[in-house]
N, C-alpha and C. Protein backbone atom coordinates (compact mmCIF):
# COMPACT_ATOMS: atom_id res chain seq x y z
N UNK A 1 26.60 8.77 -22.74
CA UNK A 1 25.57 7.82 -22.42
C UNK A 1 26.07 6.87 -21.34
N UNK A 2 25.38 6.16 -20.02
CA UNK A 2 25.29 5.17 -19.15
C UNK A 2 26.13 4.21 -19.83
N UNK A 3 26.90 3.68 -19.49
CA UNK A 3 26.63 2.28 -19.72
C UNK A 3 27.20 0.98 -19.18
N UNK A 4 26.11 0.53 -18.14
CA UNK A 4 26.27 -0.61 -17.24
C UNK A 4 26.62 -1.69 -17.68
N UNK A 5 27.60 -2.44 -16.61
CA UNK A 5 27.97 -3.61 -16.60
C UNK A 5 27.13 -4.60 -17.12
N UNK A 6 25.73 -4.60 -17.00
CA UNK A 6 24.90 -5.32 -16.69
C UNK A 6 23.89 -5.13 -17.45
N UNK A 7 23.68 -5.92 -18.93
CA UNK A 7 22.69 -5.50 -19.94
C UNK A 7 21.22 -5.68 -18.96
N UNK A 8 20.57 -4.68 -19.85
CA UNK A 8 18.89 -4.31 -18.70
C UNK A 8 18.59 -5.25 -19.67
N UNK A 9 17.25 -5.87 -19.15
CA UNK A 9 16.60 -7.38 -19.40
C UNK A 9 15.19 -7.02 -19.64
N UNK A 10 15.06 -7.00 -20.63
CA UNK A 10 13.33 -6.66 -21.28
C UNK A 10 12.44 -7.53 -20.92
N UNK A 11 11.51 -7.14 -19.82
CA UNK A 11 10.26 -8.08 -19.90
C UNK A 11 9.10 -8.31 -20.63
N UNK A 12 8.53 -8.91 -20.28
CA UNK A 12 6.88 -9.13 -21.20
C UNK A 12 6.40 -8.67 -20.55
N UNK A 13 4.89 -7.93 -20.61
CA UNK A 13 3.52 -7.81 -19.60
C UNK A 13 3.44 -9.47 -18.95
N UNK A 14 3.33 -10.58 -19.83
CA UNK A 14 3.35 -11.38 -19.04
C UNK A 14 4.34 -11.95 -17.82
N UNK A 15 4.93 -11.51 -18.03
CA UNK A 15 6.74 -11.85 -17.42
C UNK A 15 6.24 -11.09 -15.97
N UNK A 16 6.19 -9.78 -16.36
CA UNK A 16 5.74 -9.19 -15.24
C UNK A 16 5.03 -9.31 -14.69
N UNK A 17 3.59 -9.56 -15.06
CA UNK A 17 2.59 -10.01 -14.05
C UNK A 17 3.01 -11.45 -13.54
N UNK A 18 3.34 -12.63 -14.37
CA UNK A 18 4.13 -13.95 -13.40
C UNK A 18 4.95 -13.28 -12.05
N UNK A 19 5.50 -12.62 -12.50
CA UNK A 19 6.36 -11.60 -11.77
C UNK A 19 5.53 -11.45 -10.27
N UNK A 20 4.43 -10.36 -10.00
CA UNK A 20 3.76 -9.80 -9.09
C UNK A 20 3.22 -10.68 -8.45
N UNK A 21 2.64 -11.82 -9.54
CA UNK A 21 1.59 -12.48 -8.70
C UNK A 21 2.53 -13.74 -7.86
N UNK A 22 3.55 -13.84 -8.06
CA UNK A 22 4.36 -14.73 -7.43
C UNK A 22 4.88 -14.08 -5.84
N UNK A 23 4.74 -12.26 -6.29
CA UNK A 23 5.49 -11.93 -4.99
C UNK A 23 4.57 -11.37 -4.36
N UNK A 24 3.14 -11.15 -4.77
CA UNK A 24 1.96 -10.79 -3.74
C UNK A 24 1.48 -12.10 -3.05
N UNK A 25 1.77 -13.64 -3.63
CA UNK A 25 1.41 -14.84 -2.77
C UNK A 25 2.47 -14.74 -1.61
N UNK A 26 3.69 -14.51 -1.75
CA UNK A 26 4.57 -14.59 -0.56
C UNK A 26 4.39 -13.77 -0.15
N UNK A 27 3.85 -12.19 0.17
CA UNK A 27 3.52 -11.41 0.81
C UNK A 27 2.27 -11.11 1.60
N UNK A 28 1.57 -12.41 1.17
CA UNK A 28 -0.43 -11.59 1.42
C UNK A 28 -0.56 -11.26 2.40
N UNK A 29 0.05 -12.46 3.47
CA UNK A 29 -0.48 -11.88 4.95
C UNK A 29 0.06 -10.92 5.60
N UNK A 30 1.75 -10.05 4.81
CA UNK A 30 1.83 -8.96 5.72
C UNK A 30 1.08 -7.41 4.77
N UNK A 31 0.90 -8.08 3.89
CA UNK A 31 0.02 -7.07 3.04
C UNK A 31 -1.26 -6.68 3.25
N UNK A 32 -1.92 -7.73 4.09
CA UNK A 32 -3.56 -7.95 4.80
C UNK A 32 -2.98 -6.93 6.17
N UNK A 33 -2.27 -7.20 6.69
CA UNK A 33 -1.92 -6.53 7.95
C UNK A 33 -1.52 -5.56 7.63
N UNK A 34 -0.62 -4.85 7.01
CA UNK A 34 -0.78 -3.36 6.57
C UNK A 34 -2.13 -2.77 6.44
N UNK A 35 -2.76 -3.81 5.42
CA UNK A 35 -4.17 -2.85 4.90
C UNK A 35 -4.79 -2.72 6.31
N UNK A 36 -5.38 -3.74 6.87
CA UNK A 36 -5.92 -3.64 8.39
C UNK A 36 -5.75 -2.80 8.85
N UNK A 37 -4.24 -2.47 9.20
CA UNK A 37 -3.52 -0.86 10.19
C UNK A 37 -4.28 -0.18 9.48
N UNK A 38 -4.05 0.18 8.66
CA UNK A 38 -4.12 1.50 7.44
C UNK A 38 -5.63 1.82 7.45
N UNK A 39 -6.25 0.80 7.75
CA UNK A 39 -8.01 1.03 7.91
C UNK A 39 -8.54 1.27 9.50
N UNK A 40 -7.57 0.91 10.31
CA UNK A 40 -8.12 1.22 11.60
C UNK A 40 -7.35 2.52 12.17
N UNK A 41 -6.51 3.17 11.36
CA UNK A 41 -5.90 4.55 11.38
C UNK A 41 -6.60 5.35 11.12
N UNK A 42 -7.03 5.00 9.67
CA UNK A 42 -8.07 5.43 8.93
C UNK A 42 -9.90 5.85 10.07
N UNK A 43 -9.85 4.69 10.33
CA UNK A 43 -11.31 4.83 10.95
C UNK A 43 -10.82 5.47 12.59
N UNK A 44 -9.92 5.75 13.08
CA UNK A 44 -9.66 6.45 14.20
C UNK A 44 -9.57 8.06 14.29
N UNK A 45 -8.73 8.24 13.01
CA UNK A 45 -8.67 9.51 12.63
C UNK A 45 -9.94 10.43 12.35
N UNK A 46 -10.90 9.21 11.76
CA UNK A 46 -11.80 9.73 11.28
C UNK A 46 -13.14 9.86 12.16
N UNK A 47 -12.79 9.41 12.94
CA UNK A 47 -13.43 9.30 14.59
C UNK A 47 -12.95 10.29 15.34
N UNK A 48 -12.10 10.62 16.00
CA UNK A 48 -11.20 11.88 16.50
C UNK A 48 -11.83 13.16 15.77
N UNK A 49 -11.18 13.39 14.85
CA UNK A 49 -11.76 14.40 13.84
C UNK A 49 -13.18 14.77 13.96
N UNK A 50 -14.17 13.91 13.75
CA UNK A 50 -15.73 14.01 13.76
C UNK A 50 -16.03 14.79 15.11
N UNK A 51 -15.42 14.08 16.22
CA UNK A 51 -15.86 14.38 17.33
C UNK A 51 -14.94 15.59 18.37
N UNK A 52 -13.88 16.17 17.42
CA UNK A 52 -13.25 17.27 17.57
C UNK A 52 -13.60 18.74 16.85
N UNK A 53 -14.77 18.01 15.47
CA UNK A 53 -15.74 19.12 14.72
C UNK A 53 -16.52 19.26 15.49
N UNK A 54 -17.84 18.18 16.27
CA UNK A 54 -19.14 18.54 17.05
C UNK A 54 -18.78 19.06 18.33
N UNK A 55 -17.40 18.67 18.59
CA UNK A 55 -17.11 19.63 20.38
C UNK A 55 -16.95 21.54 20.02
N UNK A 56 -16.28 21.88 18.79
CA UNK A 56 -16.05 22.94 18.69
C UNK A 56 -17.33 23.48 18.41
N UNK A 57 -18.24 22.83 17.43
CA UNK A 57 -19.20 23.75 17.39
C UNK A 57 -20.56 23.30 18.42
N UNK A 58 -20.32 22.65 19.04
CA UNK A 58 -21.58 22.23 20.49
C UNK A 58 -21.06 23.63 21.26
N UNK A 59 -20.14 23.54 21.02
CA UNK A 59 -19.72 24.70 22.65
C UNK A 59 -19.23 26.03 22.02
C-alpha cells in the first residue's frame, strides 16, 4: 500500500464548493475570455463548414 508523507485531508461538499467559488471569483475574467474564444471558434468553424457544404454541392 502508498503511503505518503502527507496525510490526505477529507473535505466537505461544503468545503469544496467554498473551495470553487472562491477560485472561479479570482478567475472570472480569464474564464469569460476563454468562453468568448471558444464561441467565436465555435461560430467560425461553423461558418467555414456551412459554406464549404453549399460550395460543394452548388457546383
Amino acid at each position: 500500500m502508498h503511503h505518503s508523507p502527507h496525510p490526505s485531508t477529507q473535505y466537505t461538499i461544503r468545503e469544496h464548493l467554498h473551495r470553487f467559488v472562491h477560485w472561479t471569483r479570482r478567475r472570472r475574467r480569464a474564464a469569460l475570455g476563454l468562453v468568448l474564444r471558444g464561441i467565436c471558434y465555435g461560430l467560425g468553424t461553423a461558418l467555414v463548414s456551412t459554406a464549404a457544404v453549399w460550395v460543394q454541392h452548388r457546383f
